[in-house]
Protein backbone atom coordinates (compact mmCIF):
# COMPACT_ATOMS: atom_id res chain seq x y z
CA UNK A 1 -0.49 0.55 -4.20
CA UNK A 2 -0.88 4.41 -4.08
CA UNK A 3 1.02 7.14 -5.91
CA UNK A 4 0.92 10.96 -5.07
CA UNK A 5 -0.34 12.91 -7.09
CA UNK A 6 -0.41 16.09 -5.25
CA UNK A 7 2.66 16.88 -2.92
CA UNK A 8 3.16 17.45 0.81
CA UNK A 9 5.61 19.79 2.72
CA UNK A 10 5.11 19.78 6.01
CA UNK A 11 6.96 23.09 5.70
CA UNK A 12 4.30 24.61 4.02
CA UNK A 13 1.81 23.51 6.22
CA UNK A 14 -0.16 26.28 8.63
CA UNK A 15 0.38 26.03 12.17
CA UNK A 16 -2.78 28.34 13.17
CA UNK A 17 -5.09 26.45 15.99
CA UNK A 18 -9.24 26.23 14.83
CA UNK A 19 -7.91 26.23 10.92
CA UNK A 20 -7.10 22.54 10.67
CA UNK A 21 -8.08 22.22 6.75
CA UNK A 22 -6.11 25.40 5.41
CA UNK A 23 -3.46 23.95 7.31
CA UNK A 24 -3.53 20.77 5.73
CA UNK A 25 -4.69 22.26 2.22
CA UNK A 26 -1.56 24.57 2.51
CA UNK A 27 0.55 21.85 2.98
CA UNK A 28 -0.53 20.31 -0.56
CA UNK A 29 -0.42 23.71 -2.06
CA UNK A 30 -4.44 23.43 -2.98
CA UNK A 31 -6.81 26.36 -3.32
CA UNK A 32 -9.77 27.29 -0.48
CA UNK A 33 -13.01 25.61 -1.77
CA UNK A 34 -14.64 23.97 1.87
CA UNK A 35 -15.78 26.17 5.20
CA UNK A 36 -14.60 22.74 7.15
CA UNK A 37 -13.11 19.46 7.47
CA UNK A 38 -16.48 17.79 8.07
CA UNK A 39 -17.66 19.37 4.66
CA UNK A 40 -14.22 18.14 2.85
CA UNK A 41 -15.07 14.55 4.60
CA UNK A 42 -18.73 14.39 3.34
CA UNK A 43 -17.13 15.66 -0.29
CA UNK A 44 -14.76 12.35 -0.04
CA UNK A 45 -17.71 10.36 1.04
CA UNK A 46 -19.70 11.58 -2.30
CA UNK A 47 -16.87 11.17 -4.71
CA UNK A 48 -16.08 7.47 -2.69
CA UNK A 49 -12.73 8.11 -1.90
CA UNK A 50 -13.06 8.04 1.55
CA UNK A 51 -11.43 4.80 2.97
CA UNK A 52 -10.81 3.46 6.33
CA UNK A 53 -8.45 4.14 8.48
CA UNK A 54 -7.42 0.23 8.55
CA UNK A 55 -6.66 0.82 5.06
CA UNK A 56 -4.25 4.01 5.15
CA UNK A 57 -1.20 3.44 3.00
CA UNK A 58 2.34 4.49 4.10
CA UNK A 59 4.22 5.32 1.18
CA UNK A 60 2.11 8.15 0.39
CA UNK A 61 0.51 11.55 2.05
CA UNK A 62 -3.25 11.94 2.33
CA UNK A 63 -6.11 13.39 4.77
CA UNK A 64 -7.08 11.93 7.49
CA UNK A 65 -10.34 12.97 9.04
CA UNK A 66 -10.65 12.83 13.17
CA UNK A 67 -12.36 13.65 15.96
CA UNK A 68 -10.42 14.74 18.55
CA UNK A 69 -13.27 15.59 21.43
CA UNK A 70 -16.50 14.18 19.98
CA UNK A 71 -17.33 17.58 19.82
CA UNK A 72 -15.73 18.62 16.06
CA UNK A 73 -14.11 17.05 13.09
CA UNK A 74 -10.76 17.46 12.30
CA UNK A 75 -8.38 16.59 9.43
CA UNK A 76 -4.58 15.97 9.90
CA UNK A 77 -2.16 14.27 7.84
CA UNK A 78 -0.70 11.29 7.53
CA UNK A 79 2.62 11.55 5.59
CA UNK A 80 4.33 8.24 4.75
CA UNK A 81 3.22 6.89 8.00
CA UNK A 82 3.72 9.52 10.99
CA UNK A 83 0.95 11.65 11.83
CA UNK A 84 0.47 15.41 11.78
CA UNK A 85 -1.57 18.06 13.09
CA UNK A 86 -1.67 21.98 12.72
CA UNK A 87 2.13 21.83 11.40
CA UNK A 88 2.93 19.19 14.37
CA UNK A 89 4.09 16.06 14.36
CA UNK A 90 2.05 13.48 16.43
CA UNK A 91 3.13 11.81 19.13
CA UNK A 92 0.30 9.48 19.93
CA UNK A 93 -3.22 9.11 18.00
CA UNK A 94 -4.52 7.51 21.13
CA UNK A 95 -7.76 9.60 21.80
CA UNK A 96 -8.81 9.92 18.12
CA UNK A 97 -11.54 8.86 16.61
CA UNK A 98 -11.09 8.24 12.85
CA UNK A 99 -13.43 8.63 10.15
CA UNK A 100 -11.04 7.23 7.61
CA UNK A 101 -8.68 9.01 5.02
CA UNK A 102 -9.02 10.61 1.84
CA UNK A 103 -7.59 10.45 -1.63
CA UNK A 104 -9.27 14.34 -2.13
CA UNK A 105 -8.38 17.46 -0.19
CA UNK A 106 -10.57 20.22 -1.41
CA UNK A 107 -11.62 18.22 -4.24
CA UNK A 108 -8.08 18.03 -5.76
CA UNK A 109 -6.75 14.96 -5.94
CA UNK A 110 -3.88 13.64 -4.02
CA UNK A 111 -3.46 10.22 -4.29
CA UNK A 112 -4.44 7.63 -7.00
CA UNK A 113 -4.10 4.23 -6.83
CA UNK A 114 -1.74 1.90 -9.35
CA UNK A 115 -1.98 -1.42 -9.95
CA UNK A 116 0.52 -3.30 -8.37
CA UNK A 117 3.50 -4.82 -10.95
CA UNK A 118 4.27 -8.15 -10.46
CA UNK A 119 7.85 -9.00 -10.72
CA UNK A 120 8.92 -9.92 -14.21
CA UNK A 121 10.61 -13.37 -13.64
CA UNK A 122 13.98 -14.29 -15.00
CA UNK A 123 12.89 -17.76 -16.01
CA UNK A 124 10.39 -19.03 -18.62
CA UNK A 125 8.27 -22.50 -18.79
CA UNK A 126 9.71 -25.26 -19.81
CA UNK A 127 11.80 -28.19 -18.42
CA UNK A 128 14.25 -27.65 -15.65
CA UNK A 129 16.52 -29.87 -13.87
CA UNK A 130 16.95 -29.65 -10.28
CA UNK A 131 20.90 -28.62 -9.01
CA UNK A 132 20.71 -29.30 -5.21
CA UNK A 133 20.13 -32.24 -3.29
CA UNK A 134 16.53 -31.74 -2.04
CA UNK A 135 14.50 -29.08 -3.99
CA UNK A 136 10.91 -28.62 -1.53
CA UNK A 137 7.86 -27.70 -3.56
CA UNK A 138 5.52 -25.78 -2.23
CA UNK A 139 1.90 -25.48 -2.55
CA UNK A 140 2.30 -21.43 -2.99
CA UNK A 141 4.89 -19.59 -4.51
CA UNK A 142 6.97 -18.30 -1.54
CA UNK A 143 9.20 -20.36 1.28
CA UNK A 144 6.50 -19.96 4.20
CA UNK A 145 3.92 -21.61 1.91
CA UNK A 146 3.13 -25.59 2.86
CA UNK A 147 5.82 -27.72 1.35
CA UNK A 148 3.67 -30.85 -0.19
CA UNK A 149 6.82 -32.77 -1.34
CA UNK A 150 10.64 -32.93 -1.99
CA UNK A 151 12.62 -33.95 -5.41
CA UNK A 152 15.96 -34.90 -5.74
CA UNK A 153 19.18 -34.21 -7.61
CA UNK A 154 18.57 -34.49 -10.98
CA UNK A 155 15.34 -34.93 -11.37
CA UNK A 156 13.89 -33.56 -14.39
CA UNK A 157 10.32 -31.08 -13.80
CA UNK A 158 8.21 -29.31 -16.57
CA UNK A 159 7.20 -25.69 -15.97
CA UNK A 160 4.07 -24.70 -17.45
CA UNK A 161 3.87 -21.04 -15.97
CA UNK A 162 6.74 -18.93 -13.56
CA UNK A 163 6.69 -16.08 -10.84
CA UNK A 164 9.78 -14.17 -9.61
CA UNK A 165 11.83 -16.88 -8.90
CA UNK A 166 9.27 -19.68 -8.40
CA UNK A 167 7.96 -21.81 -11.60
CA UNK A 168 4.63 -23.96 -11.45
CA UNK A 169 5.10 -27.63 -12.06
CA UNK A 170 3.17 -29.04 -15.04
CA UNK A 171 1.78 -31.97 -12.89
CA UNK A 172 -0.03 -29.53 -10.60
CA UNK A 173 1.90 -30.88 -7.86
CA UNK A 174 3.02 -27.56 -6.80
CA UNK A 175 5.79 -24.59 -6.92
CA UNK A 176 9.66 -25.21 -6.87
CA UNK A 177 12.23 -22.41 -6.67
CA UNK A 178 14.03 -22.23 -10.10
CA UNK A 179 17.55 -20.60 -8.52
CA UNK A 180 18.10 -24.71 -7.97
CA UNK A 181 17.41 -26.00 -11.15
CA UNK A 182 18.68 -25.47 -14.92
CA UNK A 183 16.65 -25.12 -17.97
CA UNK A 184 17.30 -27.74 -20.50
């Protein structure tokens, strides 16, 4: 999961053809350091926070470096998913070579990365009884995981460990959704 650290306006981007990174630096409000996008790539490349493109994340704006005629770099943005270029939004990235992104424009940092929180789950280990006629379980916590058996009505389960909604059952047979069951 990425955060931003350093704002984007698209507003404040520069529009000016042959100036692709002070467009994009303008548009995170960051100070001239590089002569080119190539050199702000290779700084990215140093610092290893240049990632593939097959990684970019969409809930976040960052750099993305291109070629556009195998003749130049060039670095546009990619804000929350859409593409842009020179204070344009993209239509198509067809014809682009990426490089990859970065989480640095102009050595300033951008984006960092947060660990992902799991869901705190409402339920706790212990021993449940199951509420509904046929409770599945599962072999993974989540209903398009393998179901690897079926209890019934009443029957009683311990929990040694939970997740969201899910708790593991003691036996190591497996996960069972704890919305059917009550503690007891």
């Amino acid at each position: 999961m990425w955060e931003q650290v350093k704002p984007f306006s698209i507003r404040k981007m520069g529009k000016r053809k042959g100036y692709c990174l002070q467009n994009v630096r303008l548009g995170f409000g960051i100070p001239s350091k590089y002569a080119s996008a190539k050199v702000d790539m290779e700084a990215n490349k140093r610092a290893g926070t240049l990632h593939p493109i097959s990684t970019i994340p969409t809930n976040v704006s960052v750099p993305v470096y291109v070629d556009t005629s195998s003749k130049y770099e060039h670095i546009i943005v990619c804000d929350h998913g859409t593409y842009y270029s020179d204070g344009k939004k993209l239509k198509t990235t067809k014809g682009l070579n990426f490089f990859g992104w970065g989480e640095l424009c102009e050595d300033v940092r951008v984006v960092k990365q947060v660990a992902d929180k799991k869901p705190k789950s409402r339920y706790t280990p212990g021993s449940y009884e199951v509420t509904t006629d046929t409770l599945r379980v599962r072999k993974k916590p989540n209903t398009s995981s393998k179901i690897v058996a079926k209890i019934h009505r009443g029957s009683k389960q311990g929990v040694d460990k939970t997740q969201g909604d899910w708790g593991h059952l003691m036996n190591n047979a497996g996960w069972i959704c704890l919305n059917y069951c009550k503690k007891i």
